[in-house]
Structures are given as C-alpha cells and as structure tokens.
Protein backbone atom coordinates (compact mmCIF):
# COMPACT_ATOMS: atom_id res chain seq x y z
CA UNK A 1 -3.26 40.51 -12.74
CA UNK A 2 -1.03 37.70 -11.72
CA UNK A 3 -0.68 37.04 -7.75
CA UNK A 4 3.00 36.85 -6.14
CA UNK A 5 4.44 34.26 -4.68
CA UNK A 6 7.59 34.23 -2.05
CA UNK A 7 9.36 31.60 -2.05
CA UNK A 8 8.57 30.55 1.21
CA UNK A 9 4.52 29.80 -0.13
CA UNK A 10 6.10 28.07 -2.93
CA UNK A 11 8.31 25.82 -0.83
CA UNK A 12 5.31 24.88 1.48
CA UNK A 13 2.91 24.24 -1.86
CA UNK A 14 5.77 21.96 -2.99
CA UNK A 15 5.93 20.12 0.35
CA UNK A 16 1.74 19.98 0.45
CA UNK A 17 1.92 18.15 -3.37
CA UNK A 18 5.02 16.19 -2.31
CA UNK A 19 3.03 14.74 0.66
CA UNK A 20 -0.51 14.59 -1.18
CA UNK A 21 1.59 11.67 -3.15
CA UNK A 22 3.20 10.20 -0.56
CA UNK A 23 -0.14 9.58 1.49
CA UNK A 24 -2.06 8.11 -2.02
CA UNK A 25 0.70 5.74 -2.72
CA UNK A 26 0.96 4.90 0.77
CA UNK A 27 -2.82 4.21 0.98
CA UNK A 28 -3.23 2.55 -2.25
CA UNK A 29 -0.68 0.19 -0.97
CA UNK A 30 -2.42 -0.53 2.34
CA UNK A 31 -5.61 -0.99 0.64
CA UNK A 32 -3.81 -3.61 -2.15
CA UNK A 33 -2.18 -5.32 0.57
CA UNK A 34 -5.71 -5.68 2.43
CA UNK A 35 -7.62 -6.68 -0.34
CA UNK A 36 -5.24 -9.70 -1.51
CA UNK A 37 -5.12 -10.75 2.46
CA UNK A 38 -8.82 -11.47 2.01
CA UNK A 39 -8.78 -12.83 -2.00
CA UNK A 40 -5.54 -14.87 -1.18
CA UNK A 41 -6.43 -18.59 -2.04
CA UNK A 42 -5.50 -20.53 1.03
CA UNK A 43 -3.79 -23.97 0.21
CA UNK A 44 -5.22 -26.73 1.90
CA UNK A 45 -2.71 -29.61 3.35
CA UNK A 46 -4.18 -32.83 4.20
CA UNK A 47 -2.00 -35.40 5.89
CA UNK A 48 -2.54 -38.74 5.74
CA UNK A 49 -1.12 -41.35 8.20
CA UNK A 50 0.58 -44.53 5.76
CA UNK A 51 1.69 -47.15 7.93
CA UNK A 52 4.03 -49.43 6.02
CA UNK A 53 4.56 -53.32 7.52
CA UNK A 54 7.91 -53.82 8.04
C-alpha cells in the first residue's frame, strides 16, 4: 500500500527539512561562537612608564 502525496504536503515537508537545517546550522554557530567567547585567551598588555633624561 503506498500513501499519496499532493504536492502541496510535499512542498510543506520540503520547507519543514529546509528549515530543520537552517535552525541546526544556525544554532551550532551560536553555540561555537559562545564557547570560543569564553575559551578565547585574553592577551595581557602591561605598560610600563620609561622616562629617558634628556
């Protein structure tokens, strides 16, 4: 027995996939972004005052 499809239920099943991607790329980037925020290594700058005679 095989079920029928119109095209319309097709077109909307495409769209659901399409979007199921979008959102996991989307949140895999968020989740990247936000784990190398924290893991970044944060350069330290020390200044030093050097006075020079003249």
């Amino acid at each position: 027995m095989l079920l029928y499809l119109d095209p319309g239920t097709g077109s909307l099943m495409i769209q659901v996939i399409i979007a199921a991607f979008a959102t996991i790329i989307v949140r895999i980037n968020i989740v990247r972004n936000f784990l190398n925020s924290i893991f970044k290594s944060k350069k330290i700058i020390i200044k030093q005052d050097i006075k020079l005679d003249d």
